[in-house]
Protein backbone atom coordinates (compact mmCIF):
# COMPACT_ATOMS: atom_id res chain seq x y z
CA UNK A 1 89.02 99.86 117.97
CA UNK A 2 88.28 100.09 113.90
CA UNK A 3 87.13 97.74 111.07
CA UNK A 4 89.02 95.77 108.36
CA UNK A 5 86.91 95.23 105.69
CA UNK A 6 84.84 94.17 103.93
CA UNK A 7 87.01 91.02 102.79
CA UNK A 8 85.80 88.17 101.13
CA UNK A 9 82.38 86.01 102.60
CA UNK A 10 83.76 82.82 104.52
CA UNK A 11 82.06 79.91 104.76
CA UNK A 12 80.71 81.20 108.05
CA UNK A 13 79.43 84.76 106.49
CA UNK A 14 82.23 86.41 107.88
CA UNK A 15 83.36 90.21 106.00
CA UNK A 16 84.69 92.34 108.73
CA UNK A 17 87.72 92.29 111.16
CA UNK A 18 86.90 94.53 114.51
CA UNK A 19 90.45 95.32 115.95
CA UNK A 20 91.37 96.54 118.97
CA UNK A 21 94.92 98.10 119.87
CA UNK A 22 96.54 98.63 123.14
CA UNK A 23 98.21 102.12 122.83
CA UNK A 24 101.39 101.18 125.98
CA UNK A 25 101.86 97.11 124.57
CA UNK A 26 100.37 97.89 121.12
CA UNK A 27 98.78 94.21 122.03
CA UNK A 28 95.93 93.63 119.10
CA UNK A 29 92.77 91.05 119.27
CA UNK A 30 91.09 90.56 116.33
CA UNK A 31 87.05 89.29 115.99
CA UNK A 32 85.62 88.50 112.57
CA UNK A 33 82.12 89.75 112.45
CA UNK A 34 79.28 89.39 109.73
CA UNK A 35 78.43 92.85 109.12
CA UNK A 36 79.45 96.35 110.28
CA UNK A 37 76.45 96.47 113.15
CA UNK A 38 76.00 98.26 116.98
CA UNK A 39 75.38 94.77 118.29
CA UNK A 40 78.13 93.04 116.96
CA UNK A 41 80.83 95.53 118.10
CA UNK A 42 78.75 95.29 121.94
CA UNK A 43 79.63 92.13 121.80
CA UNK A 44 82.97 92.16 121.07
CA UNK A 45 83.06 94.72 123.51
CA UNK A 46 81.85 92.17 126.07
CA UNK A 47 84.22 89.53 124.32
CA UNK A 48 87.44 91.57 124.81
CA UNK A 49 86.78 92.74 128.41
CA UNK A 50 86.01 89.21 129.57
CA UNK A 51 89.39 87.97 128.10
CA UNK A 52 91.65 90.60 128.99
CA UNK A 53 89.60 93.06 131.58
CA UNK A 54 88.00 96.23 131.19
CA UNK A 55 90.20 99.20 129.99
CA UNK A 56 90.02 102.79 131.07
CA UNK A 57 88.72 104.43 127.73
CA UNK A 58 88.21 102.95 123.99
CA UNK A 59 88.87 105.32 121.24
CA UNK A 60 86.73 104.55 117.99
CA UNK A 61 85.77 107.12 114.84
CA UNK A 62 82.45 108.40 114.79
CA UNK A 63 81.26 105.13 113.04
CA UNK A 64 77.75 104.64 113.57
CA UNK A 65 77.84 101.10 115.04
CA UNK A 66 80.75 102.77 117.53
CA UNK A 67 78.54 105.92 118.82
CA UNK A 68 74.95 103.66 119.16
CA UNK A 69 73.41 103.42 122.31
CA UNK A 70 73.65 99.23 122.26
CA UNK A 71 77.74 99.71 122.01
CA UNK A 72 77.75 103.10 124.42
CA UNK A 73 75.67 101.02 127.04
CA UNK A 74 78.27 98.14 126.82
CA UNK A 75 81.14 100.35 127.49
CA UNK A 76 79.21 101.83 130.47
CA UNK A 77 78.35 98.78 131.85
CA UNK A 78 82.25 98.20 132.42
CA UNK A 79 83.01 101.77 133.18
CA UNK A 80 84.56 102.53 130.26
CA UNK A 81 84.81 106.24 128.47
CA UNK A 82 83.97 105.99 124.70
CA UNK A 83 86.16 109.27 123.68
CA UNK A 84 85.56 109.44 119.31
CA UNK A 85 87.94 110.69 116.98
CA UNK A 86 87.32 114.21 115.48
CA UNK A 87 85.81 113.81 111.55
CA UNK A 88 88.20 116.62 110.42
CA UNK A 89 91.53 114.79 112.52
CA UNK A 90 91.08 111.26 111.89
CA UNK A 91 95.49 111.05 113.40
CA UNK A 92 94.36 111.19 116.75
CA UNK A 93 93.67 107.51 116.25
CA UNK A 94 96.95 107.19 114.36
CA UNK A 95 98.02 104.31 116.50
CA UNK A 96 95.55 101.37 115.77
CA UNK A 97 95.19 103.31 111.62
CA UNK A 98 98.86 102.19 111.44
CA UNK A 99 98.79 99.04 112.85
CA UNK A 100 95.70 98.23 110.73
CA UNK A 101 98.16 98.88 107.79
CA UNK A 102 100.32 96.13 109.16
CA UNK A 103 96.73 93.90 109.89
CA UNK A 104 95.71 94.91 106.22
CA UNK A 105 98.88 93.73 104.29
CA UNK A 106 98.87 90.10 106.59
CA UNK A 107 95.39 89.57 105.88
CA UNK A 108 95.30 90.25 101.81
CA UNK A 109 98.48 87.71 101.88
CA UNK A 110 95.74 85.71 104.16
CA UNK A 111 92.85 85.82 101.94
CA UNK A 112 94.63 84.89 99.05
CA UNK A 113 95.54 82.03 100.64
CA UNK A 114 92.27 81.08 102.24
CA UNK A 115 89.83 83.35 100.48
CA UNK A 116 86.72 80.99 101.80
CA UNK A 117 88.19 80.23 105.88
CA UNK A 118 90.33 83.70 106.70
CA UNK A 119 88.61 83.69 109.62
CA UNK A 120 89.71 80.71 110.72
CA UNK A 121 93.48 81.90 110.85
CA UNK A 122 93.02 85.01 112.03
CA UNK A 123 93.83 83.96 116.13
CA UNK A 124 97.52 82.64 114.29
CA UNK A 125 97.50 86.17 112.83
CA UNK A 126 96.96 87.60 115.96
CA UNK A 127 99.69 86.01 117.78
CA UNK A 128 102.21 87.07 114.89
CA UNK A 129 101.68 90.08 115.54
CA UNK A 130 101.65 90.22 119.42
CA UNK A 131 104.98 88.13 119.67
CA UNK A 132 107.15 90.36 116.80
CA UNK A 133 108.64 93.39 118.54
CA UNK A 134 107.74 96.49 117.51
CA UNK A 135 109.78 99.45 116.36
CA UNK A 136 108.30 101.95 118.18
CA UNK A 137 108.34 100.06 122.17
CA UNK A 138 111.30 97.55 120.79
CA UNK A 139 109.78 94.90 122.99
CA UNK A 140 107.18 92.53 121.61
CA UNK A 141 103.84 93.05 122.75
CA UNK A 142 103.37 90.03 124.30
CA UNK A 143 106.30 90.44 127.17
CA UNK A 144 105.00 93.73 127.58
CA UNK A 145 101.05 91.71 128.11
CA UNK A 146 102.66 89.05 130.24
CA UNK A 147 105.83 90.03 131.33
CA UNK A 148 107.65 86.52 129.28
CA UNK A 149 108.15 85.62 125.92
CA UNK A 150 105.76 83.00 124.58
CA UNK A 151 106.84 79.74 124.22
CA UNK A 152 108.10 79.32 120.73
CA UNK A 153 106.28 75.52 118.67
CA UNK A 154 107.46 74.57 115.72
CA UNK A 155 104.42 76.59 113.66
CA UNK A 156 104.50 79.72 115.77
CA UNK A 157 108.24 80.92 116.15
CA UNK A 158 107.79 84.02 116.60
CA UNK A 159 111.49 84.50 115.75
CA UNK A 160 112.57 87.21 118.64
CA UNK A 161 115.45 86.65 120.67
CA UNK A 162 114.75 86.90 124.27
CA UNK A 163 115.62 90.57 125.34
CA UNK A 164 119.21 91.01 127.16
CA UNK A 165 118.83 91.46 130.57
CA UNK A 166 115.06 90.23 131.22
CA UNK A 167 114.54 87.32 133.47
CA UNK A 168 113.27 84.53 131.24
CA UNK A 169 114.31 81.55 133.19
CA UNK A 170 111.92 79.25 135.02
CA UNK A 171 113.87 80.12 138.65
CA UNK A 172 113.38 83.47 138.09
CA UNK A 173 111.12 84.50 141.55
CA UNK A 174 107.76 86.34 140.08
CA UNK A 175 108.41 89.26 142.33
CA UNK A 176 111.51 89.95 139.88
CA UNK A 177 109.33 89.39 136.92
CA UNK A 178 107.13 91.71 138.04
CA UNK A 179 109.93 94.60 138.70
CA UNK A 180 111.31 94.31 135.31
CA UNK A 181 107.96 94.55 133.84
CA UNK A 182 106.98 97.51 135.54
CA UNK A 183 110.27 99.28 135.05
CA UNK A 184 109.67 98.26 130.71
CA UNK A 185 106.53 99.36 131.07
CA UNK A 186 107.56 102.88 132.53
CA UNK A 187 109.76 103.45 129.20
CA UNK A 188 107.20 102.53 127.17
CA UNK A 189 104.67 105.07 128.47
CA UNK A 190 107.39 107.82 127.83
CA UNK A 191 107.48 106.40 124.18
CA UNK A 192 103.82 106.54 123.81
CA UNK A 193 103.62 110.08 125.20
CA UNK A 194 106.29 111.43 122.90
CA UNK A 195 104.63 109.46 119.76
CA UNK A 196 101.04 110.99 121.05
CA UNK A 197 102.63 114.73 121.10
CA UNK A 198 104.03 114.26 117.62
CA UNK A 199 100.87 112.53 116.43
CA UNK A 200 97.97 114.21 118.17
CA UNK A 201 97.79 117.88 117.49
């Protein structure tokens, strides 16, 4: 997890984006936040593990509102380990610094759109990101969530092709699903190892 910002005050006092990045599906959520406080991140904390479940370990930098005892006691609460980036090897959280690159060019196209209501858009942001497939995995990270490609609407297309050879019809039985997934899933672990050993030294 990391901060975006700060970004121009919404109309709801909003400054900060708190991201969080899944290192196998590189699958993002994004929470606006008033300020850059312990309490706020706890509660996204809380936020995030009620939506999606509680992960093994959440890697933050040293930030003070990461390393408090409010945000600490959150993650213990849901038995998760709260391993910090090093202050003198800030590429061992490579991962979610790169895609907040990608979060930081969408959302200065964003504000200057809506510099008053980012916030608003930023769950459409979200899903443009989770359904575009990613170079590093080549799947998108929501099949790699879900194990199916969203259904595309007329304002959210994500543009992907389904991938060749994944079950994507409704007959499909889920036990099949579930197979393919797990066998994608395998390859992308041994992507995310090798990028880990190249990035983490």
């Amino acid at each position: 997890m990391d901060f975006i910002g700060p970004l121009p005050t919404t109309e709801k006092c909003h400054r900060y984006v708190l991201t969080f990045t899944d290192y196998y599906t590189m699958f993002v959520d994004l929470y606006p936040l008033k300020d850059k406080t312990a309490a706020g991140v706890a509660n996204c904390i809380r936020t995030f593990v009620c939506r999606w479940g509680a992960p093994r370990r959440l890697l933050s930098d040293q930030g003070p509102e990461f390393v408090a005892e409010i945000t600490t006691e959150a993650c213990r609460s849901f038995n998760i380990t709260t391993p910090v980036t090093r202050a003198s090897h800030p590429q061992t959280n490579g991962l979610d610094e790169r895609t907040n690159q990608t979060l930081k060019m969408r959302l200065s196209k964003l504000v200057n759109e809506h510099p008053t209501d980012w916030d608003t858009f930023l769950e459409d942001l979200a899903y443009s990101v989770r359904t575009q497939n990613q170079a590093t995995t080549k799947y998108s990270p929501f099949f790699l969530m879900f194990g199916r490609h969203p259904r595309p609407t007329r304002e959210m297309d994500s543009g992907d092709e389904p991938h060749e050879g994944l079950p994507t019809a409704p007959e499909v039985k889920l036990d099949e699903m579930v197979a393919r997934r797990q066998e994608v899933i395998a390859v992308v672990k041994q992507h995310v190892s090798t990028f880990d050993r190249c990035e983490i030294k």
